[in-house]
PDB file of N, CA and C in Angstrom:
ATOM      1  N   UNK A   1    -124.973 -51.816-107.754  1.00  0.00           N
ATOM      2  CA  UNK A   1    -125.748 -51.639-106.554  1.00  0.00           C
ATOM      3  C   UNK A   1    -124.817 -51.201-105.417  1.00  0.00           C
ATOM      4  N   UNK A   2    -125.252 -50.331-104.592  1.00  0.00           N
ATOM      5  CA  UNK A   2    -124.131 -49.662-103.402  1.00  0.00           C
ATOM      6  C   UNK A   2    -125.322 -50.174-102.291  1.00  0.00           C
ATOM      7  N   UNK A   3    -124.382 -50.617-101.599  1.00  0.00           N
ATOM      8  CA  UNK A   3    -124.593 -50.513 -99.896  1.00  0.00           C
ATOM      9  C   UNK A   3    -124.410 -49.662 -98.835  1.00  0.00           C
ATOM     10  N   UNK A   4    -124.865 -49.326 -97.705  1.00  0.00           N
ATOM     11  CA  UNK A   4    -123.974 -48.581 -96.932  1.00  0.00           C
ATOM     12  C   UNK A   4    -123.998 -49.245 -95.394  1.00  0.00           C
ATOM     13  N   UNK A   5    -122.910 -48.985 -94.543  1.00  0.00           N
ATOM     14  CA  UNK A   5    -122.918 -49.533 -93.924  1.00  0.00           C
ATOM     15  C   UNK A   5    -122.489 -48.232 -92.874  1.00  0.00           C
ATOM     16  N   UNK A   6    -123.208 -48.423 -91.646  1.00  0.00           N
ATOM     17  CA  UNK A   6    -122.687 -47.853 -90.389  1.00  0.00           C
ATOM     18  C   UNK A   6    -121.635 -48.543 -89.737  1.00  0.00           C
ATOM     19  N   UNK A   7    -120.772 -47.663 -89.501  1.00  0.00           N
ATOM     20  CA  UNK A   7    -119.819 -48.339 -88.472  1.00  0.00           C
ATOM     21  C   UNK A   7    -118.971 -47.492 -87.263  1.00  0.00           C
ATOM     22  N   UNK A   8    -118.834 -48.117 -86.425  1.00  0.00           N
ATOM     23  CA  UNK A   8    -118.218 -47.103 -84.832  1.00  0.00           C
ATOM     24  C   UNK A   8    -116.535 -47.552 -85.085  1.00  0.00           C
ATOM     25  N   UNK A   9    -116.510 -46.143 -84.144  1.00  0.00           N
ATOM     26  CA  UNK A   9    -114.828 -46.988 -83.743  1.00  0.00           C
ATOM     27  C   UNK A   9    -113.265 -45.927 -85.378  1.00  0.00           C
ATOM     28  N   UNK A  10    -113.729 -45.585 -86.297  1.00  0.00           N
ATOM     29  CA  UNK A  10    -113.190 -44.926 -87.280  1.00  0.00           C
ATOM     30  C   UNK A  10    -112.343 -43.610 -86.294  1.00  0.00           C
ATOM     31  N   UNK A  11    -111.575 -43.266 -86.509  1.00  0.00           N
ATOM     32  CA  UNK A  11    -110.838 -42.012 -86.187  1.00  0.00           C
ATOM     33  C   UNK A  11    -110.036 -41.293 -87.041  1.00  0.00           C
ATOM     34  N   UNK A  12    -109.805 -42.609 -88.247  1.00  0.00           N
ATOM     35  CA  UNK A  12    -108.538 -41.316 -88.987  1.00  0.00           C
ATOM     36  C   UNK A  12    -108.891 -42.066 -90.341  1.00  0.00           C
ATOM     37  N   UNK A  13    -108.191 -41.467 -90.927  1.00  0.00           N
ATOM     38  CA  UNK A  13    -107.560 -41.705 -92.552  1.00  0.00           C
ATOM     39  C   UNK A  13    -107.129 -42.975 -92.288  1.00  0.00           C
ATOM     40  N   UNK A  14    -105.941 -43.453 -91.403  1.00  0.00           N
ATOM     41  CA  UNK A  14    -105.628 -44.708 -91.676  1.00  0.00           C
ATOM     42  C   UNK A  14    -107.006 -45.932 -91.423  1.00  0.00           C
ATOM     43  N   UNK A  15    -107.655 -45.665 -90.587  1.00  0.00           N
ATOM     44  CA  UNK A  15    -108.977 -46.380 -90.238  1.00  0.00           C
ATOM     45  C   UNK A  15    -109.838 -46.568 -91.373  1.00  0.00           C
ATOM     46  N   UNK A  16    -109.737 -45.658 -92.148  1.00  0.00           N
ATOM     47  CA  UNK A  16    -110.871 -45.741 -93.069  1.00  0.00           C
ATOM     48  C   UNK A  16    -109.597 -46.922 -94.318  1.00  0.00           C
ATOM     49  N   UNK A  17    -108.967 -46.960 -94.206  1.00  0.00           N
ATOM     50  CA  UNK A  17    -108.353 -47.244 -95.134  1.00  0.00           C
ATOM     51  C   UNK A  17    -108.153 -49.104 -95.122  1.00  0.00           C
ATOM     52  N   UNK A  18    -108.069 -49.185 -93.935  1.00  0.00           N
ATOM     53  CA  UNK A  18    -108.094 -50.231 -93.080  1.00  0.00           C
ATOM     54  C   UNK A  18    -109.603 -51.218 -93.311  1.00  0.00           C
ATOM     55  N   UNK A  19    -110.489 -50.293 -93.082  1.00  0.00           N
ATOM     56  CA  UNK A  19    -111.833 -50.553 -93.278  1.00  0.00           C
ATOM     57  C   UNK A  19    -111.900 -50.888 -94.838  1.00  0.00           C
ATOM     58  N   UNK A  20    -111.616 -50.164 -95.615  1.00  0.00           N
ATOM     59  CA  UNK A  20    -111.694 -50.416 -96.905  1.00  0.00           C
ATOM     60  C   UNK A  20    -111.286 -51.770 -97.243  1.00  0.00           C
ATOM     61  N   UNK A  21    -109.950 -51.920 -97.160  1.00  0.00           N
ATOM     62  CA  UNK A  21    -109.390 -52.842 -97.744  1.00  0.00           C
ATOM     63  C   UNK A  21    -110.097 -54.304 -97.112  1.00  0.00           C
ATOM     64  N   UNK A  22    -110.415 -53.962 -96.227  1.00  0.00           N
ATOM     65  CA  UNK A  22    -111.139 -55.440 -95.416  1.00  0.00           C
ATOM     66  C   UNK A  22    -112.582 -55.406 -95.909  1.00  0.00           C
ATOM     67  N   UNK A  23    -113.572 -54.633 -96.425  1.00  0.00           N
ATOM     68  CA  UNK A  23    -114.368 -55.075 -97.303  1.00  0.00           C
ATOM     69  C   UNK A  23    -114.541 -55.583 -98.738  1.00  0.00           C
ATOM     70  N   UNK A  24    -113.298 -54.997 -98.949  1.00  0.00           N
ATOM     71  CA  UNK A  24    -112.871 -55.327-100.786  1.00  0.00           C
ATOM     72  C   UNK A  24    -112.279 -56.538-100.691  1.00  0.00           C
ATOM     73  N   UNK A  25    -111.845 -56.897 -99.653  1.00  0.00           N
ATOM     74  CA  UNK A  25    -111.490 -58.350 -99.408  1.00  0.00           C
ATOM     75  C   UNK A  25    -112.447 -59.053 -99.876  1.00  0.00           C
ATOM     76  N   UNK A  26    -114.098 -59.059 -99.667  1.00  0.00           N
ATOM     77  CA  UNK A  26    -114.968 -59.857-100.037  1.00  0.00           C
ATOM     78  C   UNK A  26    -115.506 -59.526-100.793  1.00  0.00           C
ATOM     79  N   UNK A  27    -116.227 -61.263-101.582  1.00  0.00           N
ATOM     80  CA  UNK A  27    -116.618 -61.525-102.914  1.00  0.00           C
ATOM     81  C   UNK A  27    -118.144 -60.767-102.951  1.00  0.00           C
ATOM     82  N   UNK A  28    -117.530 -60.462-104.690  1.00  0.00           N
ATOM     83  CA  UNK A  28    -118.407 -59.132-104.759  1.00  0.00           C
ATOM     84  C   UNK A  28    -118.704 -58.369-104.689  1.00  0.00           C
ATOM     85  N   UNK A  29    -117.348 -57.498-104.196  1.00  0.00           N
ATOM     86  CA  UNK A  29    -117.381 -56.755-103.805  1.00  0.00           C
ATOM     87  C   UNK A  29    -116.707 -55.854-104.805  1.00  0.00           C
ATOM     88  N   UNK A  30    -117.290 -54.637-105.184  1.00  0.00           N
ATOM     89  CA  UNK A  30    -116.189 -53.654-106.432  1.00  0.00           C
ATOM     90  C   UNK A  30    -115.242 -53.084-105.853  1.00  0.00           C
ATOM     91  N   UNK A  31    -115.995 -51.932-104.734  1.00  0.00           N
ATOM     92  CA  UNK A  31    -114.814 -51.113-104.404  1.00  0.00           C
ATOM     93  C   UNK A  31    -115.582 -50.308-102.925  1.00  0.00           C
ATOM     94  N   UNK A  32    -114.934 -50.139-101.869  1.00  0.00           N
ATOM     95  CA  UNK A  32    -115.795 -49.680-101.056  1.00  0.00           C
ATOM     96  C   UNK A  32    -114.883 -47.832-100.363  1.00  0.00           C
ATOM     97  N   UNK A  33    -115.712 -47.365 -99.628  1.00  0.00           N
ATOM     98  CA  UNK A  33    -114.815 -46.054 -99.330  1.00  0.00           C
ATOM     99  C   UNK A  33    -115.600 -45.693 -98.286  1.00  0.00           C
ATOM    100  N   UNK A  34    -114.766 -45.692 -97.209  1.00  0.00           N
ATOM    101  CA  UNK A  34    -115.152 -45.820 -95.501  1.00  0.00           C
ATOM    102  C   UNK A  34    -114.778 -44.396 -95.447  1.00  0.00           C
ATOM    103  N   UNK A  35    -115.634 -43.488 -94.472  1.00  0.00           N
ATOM    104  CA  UNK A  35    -115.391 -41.943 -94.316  1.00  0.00           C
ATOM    105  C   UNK A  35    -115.581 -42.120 -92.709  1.00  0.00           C
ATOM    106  N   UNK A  36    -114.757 -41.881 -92.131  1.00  0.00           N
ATOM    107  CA  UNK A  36    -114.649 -41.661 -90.137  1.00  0.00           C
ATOM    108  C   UNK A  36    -115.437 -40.850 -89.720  1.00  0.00           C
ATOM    109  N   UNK A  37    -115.541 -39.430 -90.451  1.00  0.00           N
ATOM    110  CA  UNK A  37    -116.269 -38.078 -90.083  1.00  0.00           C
ATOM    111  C   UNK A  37    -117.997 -38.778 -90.182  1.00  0.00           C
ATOM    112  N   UNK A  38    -118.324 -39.246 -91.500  1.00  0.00           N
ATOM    113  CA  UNK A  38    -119.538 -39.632 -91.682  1.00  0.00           C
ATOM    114  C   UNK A  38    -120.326 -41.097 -90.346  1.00  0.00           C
ATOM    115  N   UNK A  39    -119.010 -41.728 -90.268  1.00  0.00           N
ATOM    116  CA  UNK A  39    -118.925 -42.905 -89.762  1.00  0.00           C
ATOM    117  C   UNK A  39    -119.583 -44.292 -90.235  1.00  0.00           C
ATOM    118  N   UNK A  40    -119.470 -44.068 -91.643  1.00  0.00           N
ATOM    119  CA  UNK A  40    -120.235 -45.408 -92.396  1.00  0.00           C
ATOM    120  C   UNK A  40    -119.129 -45.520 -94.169  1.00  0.00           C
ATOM    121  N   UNK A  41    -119.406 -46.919 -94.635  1.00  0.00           N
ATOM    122  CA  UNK A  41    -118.613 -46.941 -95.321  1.00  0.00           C
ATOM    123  C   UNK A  41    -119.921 -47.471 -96.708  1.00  0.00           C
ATOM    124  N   UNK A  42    -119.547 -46.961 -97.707  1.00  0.00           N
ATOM    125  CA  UNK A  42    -120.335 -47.060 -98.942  1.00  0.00           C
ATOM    126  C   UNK A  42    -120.080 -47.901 -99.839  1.00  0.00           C
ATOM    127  N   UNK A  43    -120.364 -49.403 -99.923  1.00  0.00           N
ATOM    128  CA  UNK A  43    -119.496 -50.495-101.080  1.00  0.00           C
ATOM    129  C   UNK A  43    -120.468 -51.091-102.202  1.00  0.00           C
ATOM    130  N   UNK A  44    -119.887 -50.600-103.544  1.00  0.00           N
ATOM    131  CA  UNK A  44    -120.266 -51.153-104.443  1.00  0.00           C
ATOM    132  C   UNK A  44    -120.062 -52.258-104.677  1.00  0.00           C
ATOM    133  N   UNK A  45    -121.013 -53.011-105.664  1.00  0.00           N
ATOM    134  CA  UNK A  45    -121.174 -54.531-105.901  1.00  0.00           C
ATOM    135  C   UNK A  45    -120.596 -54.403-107.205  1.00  0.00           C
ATOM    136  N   UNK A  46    -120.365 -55.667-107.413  1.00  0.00           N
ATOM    137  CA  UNK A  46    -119.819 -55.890-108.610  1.00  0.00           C
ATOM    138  C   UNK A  46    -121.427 -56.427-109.274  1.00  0.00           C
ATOM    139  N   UNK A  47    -121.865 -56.418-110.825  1.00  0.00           N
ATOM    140  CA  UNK A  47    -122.824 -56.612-111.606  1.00  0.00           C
ATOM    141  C   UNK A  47    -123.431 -57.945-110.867  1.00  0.00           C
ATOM    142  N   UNK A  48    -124.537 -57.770-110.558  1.00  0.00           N
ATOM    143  CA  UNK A  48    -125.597 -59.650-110.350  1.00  0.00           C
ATOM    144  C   UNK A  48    -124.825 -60.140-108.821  1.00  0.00           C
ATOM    145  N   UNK A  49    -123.855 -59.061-108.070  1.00  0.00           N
ATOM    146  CA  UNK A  49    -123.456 -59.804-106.867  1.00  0.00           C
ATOM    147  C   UNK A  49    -124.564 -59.463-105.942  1.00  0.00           C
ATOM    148  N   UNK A  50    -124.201 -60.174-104.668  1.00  0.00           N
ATOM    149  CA  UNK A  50    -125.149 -60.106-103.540  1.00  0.00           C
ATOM    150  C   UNK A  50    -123.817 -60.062-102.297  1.00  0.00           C
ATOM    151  N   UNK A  51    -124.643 -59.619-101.231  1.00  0.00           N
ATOM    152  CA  UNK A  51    -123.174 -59.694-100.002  1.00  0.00           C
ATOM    153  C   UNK A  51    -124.467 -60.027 -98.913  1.00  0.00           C
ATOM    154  N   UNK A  52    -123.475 -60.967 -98.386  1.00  0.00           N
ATOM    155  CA  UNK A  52    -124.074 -61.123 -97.061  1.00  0.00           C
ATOM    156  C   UNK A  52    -123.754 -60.185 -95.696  1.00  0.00           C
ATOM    157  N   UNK A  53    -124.763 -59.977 -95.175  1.00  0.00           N
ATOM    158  CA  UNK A  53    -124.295 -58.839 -93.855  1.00  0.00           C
ATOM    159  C   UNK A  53    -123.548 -59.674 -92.935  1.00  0.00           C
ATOM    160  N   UNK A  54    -123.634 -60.944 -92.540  1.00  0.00           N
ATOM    161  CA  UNK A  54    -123.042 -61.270 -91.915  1.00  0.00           C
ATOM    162  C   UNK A  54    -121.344 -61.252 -91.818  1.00  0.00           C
ATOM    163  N   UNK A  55    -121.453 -61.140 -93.354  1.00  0.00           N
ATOM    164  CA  UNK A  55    -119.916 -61.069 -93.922  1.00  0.00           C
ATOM    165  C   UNK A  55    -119.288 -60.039 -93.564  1.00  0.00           C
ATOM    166  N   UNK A  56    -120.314 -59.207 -94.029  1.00  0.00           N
ATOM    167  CA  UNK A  56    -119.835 -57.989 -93.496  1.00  0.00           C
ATOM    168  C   UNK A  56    -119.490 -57.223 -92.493  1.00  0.00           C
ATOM    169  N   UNK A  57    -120.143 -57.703 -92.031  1.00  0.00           N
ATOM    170  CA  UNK A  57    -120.093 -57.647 -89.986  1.00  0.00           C
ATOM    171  C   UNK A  57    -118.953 -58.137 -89.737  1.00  0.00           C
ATOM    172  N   UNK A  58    -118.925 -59.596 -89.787  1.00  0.00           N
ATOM    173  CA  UNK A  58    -117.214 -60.199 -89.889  1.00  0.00           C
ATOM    174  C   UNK A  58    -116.291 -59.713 -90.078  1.00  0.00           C
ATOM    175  N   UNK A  59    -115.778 -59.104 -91.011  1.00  0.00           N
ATOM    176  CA  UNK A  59    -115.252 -57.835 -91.950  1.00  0.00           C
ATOM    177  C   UNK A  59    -114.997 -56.910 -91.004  1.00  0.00           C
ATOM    178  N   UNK A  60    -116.100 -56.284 -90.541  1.00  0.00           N
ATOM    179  CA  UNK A  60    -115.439 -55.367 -90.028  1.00  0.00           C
ATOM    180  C   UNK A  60    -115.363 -55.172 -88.580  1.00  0.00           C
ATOM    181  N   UNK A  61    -115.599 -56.095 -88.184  1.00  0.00           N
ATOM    182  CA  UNK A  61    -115.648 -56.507 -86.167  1.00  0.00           C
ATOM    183  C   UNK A  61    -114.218 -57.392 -86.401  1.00  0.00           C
ATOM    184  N   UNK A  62    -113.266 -57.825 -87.232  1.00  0.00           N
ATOM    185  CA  UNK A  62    -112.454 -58.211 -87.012  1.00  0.00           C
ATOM    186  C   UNK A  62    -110.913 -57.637 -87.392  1.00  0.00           C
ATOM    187  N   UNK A  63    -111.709 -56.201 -88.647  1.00  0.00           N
ATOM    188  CA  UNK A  63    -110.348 -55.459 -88.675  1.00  0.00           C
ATOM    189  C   UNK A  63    -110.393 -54.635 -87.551  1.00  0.00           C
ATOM    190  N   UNK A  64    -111.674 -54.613 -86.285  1.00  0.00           N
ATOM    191  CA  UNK A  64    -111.502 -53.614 -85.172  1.00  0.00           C
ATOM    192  C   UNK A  64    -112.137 -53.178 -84.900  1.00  0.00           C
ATOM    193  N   UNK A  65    -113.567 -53.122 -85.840  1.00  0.00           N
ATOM    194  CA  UNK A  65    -114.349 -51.526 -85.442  1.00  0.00           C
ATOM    195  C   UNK A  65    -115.315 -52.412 -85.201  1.00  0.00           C
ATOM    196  N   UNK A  66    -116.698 -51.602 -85.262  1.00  0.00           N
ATOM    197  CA  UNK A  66    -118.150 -51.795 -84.759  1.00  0.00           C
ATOM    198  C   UNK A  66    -118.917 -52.344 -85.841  1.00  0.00           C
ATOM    199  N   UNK A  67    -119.504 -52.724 -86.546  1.00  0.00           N
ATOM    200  CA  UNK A  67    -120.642 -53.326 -87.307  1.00  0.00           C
ATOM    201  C   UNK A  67    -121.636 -52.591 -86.591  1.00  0.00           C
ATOM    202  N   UNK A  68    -122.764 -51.639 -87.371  1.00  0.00           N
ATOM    203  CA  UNK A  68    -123.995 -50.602 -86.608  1.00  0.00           C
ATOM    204  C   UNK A  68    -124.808 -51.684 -87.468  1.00  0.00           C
ATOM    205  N   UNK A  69    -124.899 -51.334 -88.662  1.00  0.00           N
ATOM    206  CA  UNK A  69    -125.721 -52.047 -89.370  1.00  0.00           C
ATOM    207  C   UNK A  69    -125.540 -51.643 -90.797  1.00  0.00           C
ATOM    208  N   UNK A  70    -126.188 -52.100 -91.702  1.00  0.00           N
ATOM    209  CA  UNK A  70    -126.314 -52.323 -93.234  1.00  0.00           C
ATOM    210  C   UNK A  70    -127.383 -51.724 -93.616  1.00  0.00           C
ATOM    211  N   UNK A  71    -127.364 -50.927 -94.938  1.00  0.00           N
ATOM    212  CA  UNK A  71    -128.725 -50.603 -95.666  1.00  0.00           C
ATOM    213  C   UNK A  71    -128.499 -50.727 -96.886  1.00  0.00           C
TER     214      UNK A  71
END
């Protein structure tokens, strides 16, 4: 199952990278890949997981950027 997530605040390659690694941080997470140009990041689940948005928000309002929202 993929998620996507909006997010502000991205400018480069290193940002997205940044972003990445701080969602793969959390459980259940497979593998995620943050694009700056697009400005949202796309994270797969691992089989039968679930993610909380809040987590996610967390995640990523604390490596820096914006939390827009989740779909």
């Amino acid at each position: 199952m993929e998620k996507t997530v909006q997010i502000n605040g991205m400018m480069c390659q290193h940002c997205e990278m940044h972003v990445k690694k701080a969602l793969e941080a959390l459980d259940g997470v497979e593998s995620a890949v943050a694009s700056h140009e697009n400005k949202k990041a796309v994270i797969t689940l691992k089989a039968g997981a679930s993610l909380d948005e809040e987590k996610v928000k967390a995640a990523i309002n604390n490596a820096g950027y914006e939390f827009v929202k989740m779909n």
